[in-house]
C-alpha atoms as a PDB file:
ATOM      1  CA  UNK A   1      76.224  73.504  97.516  1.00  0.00           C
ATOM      2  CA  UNK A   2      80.145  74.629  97.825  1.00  0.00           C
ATOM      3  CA  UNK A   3      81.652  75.332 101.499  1.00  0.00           C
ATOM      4  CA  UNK A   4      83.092  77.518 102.170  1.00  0.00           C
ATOM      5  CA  UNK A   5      86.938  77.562 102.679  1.00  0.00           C
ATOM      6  CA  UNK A   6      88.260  78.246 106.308  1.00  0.00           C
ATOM      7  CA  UNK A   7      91.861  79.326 107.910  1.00  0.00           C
ATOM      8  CA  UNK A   8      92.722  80.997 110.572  1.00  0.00           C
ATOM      9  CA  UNK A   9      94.677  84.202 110.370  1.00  0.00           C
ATOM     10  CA  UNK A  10      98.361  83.624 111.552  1.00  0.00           C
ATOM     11  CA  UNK A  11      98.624  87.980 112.089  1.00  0.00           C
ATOM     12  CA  UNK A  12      96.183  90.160 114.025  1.00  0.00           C
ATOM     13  CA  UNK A  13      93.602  92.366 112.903  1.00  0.00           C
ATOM     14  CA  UNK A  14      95.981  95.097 113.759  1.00  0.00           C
ATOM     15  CA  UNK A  15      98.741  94.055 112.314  1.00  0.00           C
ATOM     16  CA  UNK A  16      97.312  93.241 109.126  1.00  0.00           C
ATOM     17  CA  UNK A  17      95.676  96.862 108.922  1.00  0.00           C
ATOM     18  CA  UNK A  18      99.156  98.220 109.979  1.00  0.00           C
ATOM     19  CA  UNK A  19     100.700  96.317 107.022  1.00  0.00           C
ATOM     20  CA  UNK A  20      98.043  97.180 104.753  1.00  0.00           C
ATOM     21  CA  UNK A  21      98.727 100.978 105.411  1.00  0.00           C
ATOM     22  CA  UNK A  22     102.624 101.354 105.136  1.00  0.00           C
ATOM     23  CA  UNK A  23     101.742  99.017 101.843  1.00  0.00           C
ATOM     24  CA  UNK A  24      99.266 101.856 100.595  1.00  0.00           C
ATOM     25  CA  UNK A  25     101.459 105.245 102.327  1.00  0.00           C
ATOM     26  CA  UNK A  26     104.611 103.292 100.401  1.00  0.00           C
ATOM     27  CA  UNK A  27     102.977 102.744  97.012  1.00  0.00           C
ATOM     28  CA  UNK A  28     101.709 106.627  96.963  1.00  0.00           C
ATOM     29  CA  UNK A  29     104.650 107.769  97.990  1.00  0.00           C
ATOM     30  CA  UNK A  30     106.557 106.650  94.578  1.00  0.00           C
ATOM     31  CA  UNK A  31     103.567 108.385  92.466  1.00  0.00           C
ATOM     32  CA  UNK A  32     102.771 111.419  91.440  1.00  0.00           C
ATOM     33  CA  UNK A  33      99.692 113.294  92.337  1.00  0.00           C
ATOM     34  CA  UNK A  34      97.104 112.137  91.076  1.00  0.00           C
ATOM     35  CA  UNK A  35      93.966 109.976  91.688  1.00  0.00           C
ATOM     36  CA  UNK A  36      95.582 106.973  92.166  1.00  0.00           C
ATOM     37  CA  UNK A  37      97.591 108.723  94.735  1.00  0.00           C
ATOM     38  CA  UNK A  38      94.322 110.048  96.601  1.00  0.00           C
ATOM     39  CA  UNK A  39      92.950 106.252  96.681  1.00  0.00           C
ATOM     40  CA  UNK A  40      95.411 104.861  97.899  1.00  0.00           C
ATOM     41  CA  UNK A  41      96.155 107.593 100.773  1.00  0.00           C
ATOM     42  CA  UNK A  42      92.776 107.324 101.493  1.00  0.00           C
ATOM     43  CA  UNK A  43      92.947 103.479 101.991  1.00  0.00           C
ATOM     44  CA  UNK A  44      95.708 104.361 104.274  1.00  0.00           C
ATOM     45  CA  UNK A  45      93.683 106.383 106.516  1.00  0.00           C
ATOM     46  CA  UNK A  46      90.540 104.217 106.587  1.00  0.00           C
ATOM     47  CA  UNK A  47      92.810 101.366 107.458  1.00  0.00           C
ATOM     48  CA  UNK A  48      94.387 103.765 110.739  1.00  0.00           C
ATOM     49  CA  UNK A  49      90.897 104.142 111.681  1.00  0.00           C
ATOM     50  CA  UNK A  50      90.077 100.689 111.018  1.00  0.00           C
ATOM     51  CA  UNK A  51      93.024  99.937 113.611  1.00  0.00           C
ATOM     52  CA  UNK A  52      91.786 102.771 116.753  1.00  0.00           C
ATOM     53  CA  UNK A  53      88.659 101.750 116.462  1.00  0.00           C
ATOM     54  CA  UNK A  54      89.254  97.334 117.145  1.00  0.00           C
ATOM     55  CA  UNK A  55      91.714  98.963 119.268  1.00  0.00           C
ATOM     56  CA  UNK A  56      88.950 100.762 120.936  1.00  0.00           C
ATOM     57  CA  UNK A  57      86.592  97.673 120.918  1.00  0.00           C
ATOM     58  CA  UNK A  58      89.139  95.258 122.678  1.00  0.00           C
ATOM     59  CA  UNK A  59      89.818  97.659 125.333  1.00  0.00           C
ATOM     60  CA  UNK A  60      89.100  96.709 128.875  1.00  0.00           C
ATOM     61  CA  UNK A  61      87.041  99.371 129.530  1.00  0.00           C
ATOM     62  CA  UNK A  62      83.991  98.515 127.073  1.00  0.00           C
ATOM     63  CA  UNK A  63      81.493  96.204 128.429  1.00  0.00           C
ATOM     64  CA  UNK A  64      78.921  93.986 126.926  1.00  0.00           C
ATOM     65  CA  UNK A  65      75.393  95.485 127.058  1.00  0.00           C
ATOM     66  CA  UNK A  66      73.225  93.842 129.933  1.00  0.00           C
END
């Protein structure tokens, strides 16, 4: 049976999605429309969302369930 390989992650979540999204807005940016375009837009969004919503699990104001 293979392990599996571990690392830890040098960025945050956040940043990582942030990256990922000016990556994707950039890339779209030099096509033209098309479908391409579209997927990679909508990678761009998901990855936003992606980034308000660990944003809104890490906030202080969300509690465990007890």
């Amino acid at each position: 049976m293979q392990t599996r390989r571990r690392f830890k992650q040098t960025e945050t979540l956040s940043d990582r999605l942030a990256d990922q999204a000016a990556r994707c807005r950039e890339e779209a940016r030099a096509l033209a429309p098309g479908r391409r375009r579209e997927m990679l837009l909508r990678q761009a969004r998901q990855d936003e969302t992606a980034m308000q919503i660990e944003m809104w699990l890490r906030s202080p104001g969300l509690r465990a369930p007890t």
